[in-house]
PDB file of N, CA and C in Angstrom:
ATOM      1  N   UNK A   1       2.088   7.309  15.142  1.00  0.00           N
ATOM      2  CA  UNK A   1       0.694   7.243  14.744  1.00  0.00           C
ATOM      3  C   UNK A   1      -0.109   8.195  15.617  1.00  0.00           C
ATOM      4  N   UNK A   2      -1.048   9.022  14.906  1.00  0.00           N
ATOM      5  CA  UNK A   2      -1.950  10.100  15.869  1.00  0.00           C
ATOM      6  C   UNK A   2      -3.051   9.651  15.105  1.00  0.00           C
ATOM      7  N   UNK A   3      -4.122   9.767  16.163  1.00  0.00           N
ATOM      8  CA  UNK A   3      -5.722   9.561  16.098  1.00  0.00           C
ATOM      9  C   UNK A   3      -6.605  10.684  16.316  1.00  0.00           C
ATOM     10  N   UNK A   4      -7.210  11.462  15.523  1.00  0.00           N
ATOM     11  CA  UNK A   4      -7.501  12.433  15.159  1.00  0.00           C
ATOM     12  C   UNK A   4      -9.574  12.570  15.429  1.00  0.00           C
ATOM     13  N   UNK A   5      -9.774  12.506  16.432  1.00  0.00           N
ATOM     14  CA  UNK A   5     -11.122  12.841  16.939  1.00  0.00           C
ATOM     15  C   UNK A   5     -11.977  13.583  16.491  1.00  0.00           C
ATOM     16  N   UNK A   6     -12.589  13.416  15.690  1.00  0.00           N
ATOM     17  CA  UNK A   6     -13.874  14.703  14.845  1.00  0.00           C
ATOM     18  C   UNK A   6     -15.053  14.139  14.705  1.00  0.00           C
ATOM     19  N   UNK A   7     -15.962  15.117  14.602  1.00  0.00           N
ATOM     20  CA  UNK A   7     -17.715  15.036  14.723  1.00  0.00           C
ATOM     21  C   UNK A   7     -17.848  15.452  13.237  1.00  0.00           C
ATOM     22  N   UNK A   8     -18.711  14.356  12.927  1.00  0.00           N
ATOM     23  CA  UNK A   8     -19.612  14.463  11.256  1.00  0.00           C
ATOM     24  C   UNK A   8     -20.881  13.871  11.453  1.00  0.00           C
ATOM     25  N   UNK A   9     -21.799  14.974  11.366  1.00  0.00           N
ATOM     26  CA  UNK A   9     -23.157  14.771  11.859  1.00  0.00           C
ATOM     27  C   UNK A   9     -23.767  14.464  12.885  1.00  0.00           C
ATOM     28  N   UNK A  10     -22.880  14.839  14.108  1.00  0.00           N
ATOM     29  CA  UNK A  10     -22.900  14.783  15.203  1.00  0.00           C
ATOM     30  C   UNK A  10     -22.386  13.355  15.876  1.00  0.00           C
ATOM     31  N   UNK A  11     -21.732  12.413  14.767  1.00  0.00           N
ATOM     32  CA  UNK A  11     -21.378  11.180  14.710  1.00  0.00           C
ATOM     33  C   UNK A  11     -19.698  11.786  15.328  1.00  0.00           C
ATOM     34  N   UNK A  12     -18.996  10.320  16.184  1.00  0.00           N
ATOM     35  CA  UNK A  12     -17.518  10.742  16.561  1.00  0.00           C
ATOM     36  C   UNK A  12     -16.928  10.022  15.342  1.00  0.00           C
ATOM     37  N   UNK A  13     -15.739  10.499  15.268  1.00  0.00           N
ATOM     38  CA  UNK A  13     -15.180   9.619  13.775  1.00  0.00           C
ATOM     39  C   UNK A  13     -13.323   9.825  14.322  1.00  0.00           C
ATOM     40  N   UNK A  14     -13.016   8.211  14.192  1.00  0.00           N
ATOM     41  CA  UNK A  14     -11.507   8.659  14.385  1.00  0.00           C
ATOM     42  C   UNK A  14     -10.819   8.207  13.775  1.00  0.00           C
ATOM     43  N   UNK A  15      -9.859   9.462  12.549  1.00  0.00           N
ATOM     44  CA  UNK A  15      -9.154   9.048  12.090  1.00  0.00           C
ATOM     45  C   UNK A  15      -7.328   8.542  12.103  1.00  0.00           C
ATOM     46  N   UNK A  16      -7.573   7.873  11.428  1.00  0.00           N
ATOM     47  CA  UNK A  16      -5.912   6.735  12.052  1.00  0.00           C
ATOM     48  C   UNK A  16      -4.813   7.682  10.933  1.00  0.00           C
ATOM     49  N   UNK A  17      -3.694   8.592  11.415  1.00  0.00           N
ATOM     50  CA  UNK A  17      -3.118   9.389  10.499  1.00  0.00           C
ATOM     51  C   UNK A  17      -1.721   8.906  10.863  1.00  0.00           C
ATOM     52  N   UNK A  18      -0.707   8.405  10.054  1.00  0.00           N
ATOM     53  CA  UNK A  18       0.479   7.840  10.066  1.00  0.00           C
ATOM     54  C   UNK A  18       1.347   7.612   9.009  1.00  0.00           C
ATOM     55  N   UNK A  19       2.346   7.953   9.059  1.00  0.00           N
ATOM     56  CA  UNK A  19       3.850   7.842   7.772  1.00  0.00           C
ATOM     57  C   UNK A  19       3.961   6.452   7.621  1.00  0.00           C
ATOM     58  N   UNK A  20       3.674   5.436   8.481  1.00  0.00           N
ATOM     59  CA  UNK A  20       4.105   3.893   8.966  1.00  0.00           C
ATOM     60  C   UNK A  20       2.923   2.914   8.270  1.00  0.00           C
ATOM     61  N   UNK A  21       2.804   1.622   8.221  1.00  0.00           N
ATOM     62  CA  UNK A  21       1.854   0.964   8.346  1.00  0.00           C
ATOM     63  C   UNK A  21       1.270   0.485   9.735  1.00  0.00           C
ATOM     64  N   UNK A  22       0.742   0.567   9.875  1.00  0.00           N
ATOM     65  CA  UNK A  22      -0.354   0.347  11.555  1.00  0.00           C
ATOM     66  C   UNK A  22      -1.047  -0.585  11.539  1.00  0.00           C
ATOM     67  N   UNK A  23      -1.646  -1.161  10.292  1.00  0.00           N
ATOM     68  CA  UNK A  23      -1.923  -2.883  10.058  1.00  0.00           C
ATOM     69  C   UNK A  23      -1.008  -3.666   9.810  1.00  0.00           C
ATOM     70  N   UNK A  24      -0.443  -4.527  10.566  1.00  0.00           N
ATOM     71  CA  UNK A  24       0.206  -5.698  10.005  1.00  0.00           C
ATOM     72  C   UNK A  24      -0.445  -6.561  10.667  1.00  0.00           C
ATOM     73  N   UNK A  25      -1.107  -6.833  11.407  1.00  0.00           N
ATOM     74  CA  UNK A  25      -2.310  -7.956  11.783  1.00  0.00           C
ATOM     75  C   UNK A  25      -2.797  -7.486  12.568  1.00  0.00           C
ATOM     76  N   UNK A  26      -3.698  -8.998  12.998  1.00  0.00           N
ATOM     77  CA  UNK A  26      -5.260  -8.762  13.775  1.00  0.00           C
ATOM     78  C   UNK A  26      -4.808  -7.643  15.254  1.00  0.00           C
ATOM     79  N   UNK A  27      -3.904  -8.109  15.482  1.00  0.00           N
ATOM     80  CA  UNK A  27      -3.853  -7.265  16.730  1.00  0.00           C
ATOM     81  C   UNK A  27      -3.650  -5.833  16.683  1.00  0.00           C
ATOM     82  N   UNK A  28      -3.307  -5.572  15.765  1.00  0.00           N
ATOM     83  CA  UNK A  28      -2.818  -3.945  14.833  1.00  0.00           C
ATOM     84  C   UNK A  28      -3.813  -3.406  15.422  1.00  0.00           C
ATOM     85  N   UNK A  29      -4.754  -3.928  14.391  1.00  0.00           N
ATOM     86  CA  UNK A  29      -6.548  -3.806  14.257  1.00  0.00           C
ATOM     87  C   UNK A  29      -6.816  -3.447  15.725  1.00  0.00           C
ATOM     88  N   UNK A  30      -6.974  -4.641  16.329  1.00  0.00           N
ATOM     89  CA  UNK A  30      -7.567  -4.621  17.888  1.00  0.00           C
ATOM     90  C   UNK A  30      -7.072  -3.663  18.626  1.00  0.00           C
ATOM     91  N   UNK A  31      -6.328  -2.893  18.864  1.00  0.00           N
ATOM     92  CA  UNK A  31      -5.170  -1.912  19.348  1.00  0.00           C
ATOM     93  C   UNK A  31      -5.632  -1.009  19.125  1.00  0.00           C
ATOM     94  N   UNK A  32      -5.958  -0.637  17.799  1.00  0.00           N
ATOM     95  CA  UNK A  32      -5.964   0.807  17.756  1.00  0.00           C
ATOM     96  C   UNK A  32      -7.482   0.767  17.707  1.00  0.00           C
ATOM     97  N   UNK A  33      -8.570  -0.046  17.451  1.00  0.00           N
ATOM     98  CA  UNK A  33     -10.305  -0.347  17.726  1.00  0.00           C
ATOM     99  C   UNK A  33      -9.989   0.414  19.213  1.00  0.00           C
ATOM    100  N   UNK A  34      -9.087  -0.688  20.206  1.00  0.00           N
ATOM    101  CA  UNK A  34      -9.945  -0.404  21.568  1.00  0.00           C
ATOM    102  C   UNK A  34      -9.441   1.463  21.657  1.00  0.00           C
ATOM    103  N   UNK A  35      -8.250   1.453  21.036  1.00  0.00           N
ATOM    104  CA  UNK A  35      -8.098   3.226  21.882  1.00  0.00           C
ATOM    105  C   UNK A  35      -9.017   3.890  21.326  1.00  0.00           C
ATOM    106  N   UNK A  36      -9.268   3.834  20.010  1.00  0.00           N
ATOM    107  CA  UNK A  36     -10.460   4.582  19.198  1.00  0.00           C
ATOM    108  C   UNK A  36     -11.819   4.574  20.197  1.00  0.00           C
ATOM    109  N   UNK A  37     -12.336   3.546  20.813  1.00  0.00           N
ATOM    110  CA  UNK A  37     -13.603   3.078  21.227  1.00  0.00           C
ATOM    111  C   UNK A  37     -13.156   4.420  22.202  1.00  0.00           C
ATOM    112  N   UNK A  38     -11.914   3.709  23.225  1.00  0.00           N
ATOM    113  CA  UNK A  38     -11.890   4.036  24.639  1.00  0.00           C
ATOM    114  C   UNK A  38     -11.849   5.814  24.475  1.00  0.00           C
ATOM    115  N   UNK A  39     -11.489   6.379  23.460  1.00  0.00           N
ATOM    116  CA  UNK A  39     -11.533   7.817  23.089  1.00  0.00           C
ATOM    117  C   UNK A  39     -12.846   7.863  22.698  1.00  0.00           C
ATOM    118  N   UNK A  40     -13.754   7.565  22.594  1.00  0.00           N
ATOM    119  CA  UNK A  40     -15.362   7.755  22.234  1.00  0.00           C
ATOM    120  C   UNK A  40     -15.542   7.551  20.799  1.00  0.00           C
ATOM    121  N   UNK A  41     -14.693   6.786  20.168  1.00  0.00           N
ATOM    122  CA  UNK A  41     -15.265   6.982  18.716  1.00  0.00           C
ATOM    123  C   UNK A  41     -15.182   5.210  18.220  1.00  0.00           C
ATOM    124  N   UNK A  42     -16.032   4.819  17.809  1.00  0.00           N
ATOM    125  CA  UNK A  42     -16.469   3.599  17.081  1.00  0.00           C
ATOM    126  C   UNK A  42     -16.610   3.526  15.958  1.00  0.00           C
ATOM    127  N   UNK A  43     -16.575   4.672  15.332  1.00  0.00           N
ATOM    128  CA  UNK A  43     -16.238   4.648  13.514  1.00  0.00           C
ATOM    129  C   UNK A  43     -14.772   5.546  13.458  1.00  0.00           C
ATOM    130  N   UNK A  44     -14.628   4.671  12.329  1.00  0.00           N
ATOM    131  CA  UNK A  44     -12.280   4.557  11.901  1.00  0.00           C
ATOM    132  C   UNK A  44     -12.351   5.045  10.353  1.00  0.00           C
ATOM    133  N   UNK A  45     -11.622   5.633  10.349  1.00  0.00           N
ATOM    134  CA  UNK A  45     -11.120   5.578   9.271  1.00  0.00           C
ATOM    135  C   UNK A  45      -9.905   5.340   9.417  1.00  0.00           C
ATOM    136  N   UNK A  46      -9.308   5.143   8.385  1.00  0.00           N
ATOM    137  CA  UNK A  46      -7.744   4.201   7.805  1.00  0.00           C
ATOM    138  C   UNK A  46      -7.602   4.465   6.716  1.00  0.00           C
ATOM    139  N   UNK A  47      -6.428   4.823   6.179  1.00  0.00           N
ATOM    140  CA  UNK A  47      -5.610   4.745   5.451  1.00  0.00           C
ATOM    141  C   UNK A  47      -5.207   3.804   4.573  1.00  0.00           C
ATOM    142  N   UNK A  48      -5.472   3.476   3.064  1.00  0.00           N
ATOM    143  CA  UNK A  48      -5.108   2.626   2.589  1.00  0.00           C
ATOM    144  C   UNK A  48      -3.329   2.199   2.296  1.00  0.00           C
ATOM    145  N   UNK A  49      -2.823   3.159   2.476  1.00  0.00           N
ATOM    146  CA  UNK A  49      -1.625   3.220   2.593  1.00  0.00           C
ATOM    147  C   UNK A  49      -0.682   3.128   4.196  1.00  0.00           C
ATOM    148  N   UNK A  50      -1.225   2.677   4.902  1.00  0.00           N
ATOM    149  CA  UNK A  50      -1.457   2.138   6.342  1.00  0.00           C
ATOM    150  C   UNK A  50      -1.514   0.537   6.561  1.00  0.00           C
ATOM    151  N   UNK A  51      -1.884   0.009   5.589  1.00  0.00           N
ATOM    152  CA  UNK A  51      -2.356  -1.063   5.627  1.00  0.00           C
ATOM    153  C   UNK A  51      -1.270  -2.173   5.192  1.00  0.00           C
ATOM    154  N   UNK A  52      -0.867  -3.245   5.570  1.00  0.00           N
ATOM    155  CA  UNK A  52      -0.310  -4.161   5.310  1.00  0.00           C
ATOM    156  C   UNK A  52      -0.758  -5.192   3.616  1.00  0.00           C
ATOM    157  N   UNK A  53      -0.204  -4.750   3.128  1.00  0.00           N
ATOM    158  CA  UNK A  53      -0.067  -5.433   1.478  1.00  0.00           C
ATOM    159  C   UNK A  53      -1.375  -6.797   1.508  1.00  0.00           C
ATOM    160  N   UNK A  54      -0.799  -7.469   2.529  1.00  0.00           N
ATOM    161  CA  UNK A  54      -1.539  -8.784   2.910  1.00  0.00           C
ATOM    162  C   UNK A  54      -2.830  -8.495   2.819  1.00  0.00           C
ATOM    163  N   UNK A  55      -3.258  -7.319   3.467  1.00  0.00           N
ATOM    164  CA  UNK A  55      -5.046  -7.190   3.735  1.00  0.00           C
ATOM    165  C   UNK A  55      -5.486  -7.210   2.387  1.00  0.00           C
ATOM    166  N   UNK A  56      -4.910  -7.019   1.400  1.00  0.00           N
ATOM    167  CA  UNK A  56      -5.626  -7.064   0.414  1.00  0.00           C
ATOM    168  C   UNK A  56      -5.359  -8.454  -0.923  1.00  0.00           C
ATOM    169  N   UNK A  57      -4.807  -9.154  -0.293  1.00  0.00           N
ATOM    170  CA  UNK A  57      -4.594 -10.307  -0.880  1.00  0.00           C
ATOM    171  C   UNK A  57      -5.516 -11.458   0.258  1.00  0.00           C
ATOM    172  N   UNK A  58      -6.617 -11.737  -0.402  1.00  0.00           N
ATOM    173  CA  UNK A  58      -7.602 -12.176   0.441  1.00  0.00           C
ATOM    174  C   UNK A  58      -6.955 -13.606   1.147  1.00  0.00           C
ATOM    175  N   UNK A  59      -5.736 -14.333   0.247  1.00  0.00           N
ATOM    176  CA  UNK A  59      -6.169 -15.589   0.649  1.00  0.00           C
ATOM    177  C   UNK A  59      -4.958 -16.092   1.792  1.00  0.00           C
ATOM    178  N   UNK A  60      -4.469 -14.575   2.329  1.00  0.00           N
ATOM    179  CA  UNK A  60      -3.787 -14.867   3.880  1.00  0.00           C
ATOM    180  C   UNK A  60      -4.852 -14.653   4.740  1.00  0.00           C
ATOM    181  N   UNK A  61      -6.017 -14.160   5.046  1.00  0.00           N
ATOM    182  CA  UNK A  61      -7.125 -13.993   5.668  1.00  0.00           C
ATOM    183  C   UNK A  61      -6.876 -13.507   6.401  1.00  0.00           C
ATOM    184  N   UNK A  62      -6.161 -12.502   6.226  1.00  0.00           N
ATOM    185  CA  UNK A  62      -5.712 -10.792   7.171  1.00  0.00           C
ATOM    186  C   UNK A  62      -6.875 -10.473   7.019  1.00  0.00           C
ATOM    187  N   UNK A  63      -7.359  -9.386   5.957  1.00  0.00           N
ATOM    188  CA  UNK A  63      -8.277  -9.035   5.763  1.00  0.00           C
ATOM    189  C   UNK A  63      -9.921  -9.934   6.654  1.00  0.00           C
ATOM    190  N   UNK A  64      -9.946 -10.914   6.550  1.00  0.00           N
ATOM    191  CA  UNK A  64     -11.242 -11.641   7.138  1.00  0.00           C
ATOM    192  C   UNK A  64     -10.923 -11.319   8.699  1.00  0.00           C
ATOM    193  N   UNK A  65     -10.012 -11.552   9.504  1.00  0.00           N
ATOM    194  CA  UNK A  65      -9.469 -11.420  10.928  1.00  0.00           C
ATOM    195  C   UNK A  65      -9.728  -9.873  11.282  1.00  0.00           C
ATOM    196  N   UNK A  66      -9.097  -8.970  10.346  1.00  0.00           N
ATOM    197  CA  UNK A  66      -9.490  -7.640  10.741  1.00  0.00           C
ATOM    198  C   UNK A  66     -10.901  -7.142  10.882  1.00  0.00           C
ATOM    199  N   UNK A  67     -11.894  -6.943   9.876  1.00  0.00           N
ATOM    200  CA  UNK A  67     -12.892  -7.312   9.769  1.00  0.00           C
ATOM    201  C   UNK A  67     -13.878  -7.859  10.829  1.00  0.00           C
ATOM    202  N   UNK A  68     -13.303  -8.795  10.890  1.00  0.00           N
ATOM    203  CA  UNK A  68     -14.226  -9.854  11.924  1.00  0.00           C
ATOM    204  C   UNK A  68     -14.312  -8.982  13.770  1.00  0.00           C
ATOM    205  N   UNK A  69     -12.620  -8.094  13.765  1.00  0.00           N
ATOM    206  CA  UNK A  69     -13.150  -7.640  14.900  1.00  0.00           C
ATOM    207  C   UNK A  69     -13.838  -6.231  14.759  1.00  0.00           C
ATOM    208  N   UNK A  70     -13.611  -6.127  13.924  1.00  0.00           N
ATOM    209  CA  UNK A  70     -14.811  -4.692  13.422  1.00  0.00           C
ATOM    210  C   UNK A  70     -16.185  -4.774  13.984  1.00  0.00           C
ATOM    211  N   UNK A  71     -15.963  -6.287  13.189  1.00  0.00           N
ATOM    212  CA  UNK A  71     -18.262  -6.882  13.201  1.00  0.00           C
ATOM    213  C   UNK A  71     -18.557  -7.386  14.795  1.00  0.00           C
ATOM    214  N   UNK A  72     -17.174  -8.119  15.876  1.00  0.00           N
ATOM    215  CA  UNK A  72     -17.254  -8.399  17.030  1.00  0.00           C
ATOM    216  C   UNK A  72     -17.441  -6.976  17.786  1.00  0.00           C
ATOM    217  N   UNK A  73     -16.640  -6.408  17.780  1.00  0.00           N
ATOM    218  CA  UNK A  73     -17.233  -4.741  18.344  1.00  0.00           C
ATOM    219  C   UNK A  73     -17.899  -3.752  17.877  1.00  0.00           C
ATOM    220  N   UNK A  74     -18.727  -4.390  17.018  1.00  0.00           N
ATOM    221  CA  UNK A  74     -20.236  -3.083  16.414  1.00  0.00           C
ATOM    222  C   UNK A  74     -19.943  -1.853  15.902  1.00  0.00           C
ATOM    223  N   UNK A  75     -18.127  -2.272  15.860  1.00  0.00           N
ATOM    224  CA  UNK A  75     -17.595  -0.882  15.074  1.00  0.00           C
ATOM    225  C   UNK A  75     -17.447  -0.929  13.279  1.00  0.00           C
ATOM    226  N   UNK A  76     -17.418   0.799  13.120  1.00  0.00           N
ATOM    227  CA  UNK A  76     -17.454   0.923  11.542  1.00  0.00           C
ATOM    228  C   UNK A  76     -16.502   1.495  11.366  1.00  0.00           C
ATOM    229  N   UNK A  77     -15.917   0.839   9.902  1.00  0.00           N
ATOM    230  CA  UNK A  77     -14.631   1.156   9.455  1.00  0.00           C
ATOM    231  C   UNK A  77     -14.830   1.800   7.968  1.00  0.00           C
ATOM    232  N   UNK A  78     -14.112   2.729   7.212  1.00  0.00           N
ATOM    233  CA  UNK A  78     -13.367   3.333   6.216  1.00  0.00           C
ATOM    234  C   UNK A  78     -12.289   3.407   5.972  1.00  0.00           C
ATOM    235  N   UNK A  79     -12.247   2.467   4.684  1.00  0.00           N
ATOM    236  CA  UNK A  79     -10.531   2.846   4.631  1.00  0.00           C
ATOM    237  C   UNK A  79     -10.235   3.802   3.202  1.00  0.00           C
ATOM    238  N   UNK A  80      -9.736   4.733   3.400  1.00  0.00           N
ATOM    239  CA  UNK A  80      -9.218   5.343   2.441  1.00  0.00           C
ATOM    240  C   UNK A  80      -8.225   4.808   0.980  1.00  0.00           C
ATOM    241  N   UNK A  81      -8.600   5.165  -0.236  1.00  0.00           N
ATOM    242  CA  UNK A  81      -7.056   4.885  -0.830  1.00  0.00           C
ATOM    243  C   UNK A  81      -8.163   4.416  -2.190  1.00  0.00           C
ATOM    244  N   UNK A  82      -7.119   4.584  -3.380  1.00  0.00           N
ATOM    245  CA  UNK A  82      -7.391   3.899  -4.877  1.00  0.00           C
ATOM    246  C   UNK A  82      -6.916   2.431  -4.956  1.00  0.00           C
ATOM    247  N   UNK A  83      -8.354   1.934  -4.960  1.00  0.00           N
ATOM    248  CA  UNK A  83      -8.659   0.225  -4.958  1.00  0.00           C
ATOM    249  C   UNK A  83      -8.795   0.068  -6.296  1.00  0.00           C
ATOM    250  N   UNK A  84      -8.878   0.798  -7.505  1.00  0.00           N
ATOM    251  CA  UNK A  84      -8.787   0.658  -8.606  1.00  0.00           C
ATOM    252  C   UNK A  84      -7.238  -0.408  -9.390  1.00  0.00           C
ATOM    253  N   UNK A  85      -6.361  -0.097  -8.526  1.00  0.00           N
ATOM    254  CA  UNK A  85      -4.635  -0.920  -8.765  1.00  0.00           C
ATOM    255  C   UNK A  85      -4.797  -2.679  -9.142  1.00  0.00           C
ATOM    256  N   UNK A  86      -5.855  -2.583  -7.860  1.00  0.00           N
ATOM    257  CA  UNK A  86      -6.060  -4.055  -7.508  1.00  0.00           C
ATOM    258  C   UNK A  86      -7.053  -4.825  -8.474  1.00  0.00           C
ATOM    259  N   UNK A  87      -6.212  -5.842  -8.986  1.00  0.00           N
ATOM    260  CA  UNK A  87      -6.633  -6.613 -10.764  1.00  0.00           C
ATOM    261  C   UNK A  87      -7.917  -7.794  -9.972  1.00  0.00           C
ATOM    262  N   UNK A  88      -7.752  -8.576  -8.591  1.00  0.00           N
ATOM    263  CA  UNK A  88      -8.126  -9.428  -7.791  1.00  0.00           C
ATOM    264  C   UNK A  88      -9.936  -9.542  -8.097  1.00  0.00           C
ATOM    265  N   UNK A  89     -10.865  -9.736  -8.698  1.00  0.00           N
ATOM    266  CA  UNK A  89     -11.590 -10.440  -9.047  1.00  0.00           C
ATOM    267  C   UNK A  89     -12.761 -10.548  -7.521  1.00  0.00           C
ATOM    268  N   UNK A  90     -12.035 -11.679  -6.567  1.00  0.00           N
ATOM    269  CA  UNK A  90     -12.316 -11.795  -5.537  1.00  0.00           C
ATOM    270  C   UNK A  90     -11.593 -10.172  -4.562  1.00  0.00           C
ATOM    271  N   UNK A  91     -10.800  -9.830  -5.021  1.00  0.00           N
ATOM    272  CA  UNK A  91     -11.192  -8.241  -3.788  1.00  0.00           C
ATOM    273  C   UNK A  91     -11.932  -7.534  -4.470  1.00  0.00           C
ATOM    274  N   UNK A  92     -12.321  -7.376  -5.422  1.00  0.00           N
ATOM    275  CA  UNK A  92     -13.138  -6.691  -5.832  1.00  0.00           C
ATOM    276  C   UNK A  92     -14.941  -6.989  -5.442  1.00  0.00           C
ATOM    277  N   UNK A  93     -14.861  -8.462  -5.432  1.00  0.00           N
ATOM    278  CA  UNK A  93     -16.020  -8.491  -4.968  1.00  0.00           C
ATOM    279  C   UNK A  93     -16.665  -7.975  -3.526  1.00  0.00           C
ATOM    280  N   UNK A  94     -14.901  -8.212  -3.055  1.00  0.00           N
ATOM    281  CA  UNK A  94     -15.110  -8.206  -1.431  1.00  0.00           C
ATOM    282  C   UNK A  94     -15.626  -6.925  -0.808  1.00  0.00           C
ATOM    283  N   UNK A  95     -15.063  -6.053  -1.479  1.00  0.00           N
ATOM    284  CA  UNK A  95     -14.947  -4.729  -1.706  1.00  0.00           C
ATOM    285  C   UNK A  95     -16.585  -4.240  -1.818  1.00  0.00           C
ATOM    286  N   UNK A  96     -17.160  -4.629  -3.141  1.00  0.00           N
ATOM    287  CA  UNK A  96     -18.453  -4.433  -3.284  1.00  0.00           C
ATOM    288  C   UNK A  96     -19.673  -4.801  -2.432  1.00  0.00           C
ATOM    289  N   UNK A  97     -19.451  -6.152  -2.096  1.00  0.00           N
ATOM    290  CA  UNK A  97     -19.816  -6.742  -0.680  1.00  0.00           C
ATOM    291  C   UNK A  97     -19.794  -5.716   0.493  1.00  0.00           C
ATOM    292  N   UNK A  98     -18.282  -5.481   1.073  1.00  0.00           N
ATOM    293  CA  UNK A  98     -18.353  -4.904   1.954  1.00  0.00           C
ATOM    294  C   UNK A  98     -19.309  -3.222   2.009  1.00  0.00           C
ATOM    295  N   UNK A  99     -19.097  -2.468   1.324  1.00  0.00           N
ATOM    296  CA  UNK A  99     -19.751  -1.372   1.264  1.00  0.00           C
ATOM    297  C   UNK A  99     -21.347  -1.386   0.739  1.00  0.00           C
ATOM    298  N   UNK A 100     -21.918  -2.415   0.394  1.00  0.00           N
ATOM    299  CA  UNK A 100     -23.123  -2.560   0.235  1.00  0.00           C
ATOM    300  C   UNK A 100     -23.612  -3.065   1.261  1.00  0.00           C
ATOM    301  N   UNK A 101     -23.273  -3.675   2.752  1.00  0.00           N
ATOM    302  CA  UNK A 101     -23.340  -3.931   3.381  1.00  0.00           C
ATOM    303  C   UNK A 101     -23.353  -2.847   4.352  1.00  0.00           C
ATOM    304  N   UNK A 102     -22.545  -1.975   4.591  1.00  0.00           N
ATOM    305  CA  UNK A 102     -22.279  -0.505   5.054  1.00  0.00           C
ATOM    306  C   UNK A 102     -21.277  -0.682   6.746  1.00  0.00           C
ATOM    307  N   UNK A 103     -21.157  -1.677   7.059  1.00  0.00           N
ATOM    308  CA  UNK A 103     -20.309  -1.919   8.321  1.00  0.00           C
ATOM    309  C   UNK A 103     -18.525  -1.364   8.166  1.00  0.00           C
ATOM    310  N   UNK A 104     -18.177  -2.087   6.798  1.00  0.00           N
ATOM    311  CA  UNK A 104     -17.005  -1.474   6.468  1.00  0.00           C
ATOM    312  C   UNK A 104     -17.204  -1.615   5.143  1.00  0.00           C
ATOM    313  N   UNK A 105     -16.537   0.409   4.586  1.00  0.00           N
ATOM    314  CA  UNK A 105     -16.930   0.615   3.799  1.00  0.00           C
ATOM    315  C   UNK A 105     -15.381   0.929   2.843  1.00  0.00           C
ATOM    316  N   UNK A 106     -14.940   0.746   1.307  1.00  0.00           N
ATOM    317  CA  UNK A 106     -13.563   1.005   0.900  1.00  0.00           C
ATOM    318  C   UNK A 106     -14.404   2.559   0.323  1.00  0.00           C
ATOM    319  N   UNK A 107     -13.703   3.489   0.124  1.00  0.00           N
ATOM    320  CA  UNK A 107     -13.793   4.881  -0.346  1.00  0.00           C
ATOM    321  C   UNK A 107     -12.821   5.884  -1.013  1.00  0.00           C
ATOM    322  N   UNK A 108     -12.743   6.642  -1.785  1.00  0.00           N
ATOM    323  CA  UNK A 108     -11.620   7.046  -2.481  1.00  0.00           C
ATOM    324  C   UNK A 108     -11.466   8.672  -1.672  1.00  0.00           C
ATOM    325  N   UNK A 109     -11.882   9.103  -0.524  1.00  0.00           N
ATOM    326  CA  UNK A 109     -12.314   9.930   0.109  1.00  0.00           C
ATOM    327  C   UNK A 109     -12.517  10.515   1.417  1.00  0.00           C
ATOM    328  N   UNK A 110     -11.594  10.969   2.411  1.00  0.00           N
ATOM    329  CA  UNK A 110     -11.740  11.245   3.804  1.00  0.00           C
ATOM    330  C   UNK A 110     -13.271  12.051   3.561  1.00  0.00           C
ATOM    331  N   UNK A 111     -13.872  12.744   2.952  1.00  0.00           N
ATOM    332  CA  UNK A 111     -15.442  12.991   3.098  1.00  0.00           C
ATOM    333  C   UNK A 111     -16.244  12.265   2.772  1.00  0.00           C
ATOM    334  N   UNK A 112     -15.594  11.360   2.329  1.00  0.00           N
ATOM    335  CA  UNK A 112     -16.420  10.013   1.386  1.00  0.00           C
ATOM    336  C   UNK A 112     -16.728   9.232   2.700  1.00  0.00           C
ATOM    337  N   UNK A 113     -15.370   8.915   3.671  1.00  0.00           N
ATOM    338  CA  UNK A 113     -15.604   8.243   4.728  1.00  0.00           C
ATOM    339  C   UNK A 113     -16.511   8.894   5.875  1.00  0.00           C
ATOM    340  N   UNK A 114     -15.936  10.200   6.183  1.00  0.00           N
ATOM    341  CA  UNK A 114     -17.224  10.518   6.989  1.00  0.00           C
ATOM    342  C   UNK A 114     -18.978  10.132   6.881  1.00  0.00           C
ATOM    343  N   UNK A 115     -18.927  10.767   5.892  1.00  0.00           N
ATOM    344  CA  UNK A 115     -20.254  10.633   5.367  1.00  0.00           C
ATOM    345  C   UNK A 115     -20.604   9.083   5.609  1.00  0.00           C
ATOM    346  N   UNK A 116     -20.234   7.753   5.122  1.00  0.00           N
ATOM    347  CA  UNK A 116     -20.906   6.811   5.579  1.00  0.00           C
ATOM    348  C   UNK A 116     -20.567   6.588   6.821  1.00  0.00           C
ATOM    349  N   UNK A 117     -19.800   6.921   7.060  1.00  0.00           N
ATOM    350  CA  UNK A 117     -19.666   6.433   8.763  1.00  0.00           C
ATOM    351  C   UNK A 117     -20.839   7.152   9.607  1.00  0.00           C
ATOM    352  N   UNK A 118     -21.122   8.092   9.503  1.00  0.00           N
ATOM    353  CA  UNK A 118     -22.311   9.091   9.912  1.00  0.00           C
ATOM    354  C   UNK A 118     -23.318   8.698   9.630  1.00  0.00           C
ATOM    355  N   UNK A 119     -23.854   7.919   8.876  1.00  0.00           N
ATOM    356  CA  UNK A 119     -25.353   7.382   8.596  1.00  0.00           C
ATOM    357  C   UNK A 119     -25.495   6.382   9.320  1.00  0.00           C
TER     358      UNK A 119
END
């Protein structure tokens, strides 16, 4: 896994770039938050294809745990990838929720992610 340090709008942005999955739980998350932070950057992007199957099946509450340390450390997340696959009703809402909210945002777009992470 390499973490990839770049400025978008004078914002730090670090992206999580890997062949592997790097989420398989909360601690995944927490791990790669603190090196991101401790490298100067508090907005992530991620990989939807990075991600552990689970995060998106709401009712192991991966997804809520990850999240939650996002919102505990004032950090902002993007995750990359086509959320269109997913039939889920409730991720879809979650989804809509989350990015109307703007803390963590789903995006079909590494410029897609910059860009809100930068505002």
């Amino acid at each position: 896994m390499d973490i990839a340090i770049s400025q978008h709008n004078g914002v730090d942005i670090a992206e999580v770039i890997s062949n592997e999955l790097t989420i398989k739980d909360a601690q995944d998350a927490l791990d790669v938050l603190a090196n991101c932070s401790y490298q100067g950057a508090d907005n992530i992007i991620w990989h939807e294809k990075n991600i552990a199957a689970d995060f998106f099946d709401l009712k192991t509450g991966l997804a809520g745990e990850v999240l939650q340390k996002f919102s505990n450390y004032r950090a902002k997340l993007a995750i990359v990838g086509d959320f269109s696959k997913y039939e889920s009703k409730a991720l879809r809402d979650f989804i809509f929720e989350s990015n109307r909210q703007g803390r963590i945002s789903f995006v079909a777009s590494v410029d897609e992610a910059k860009e809100k992470l930068s505002k």
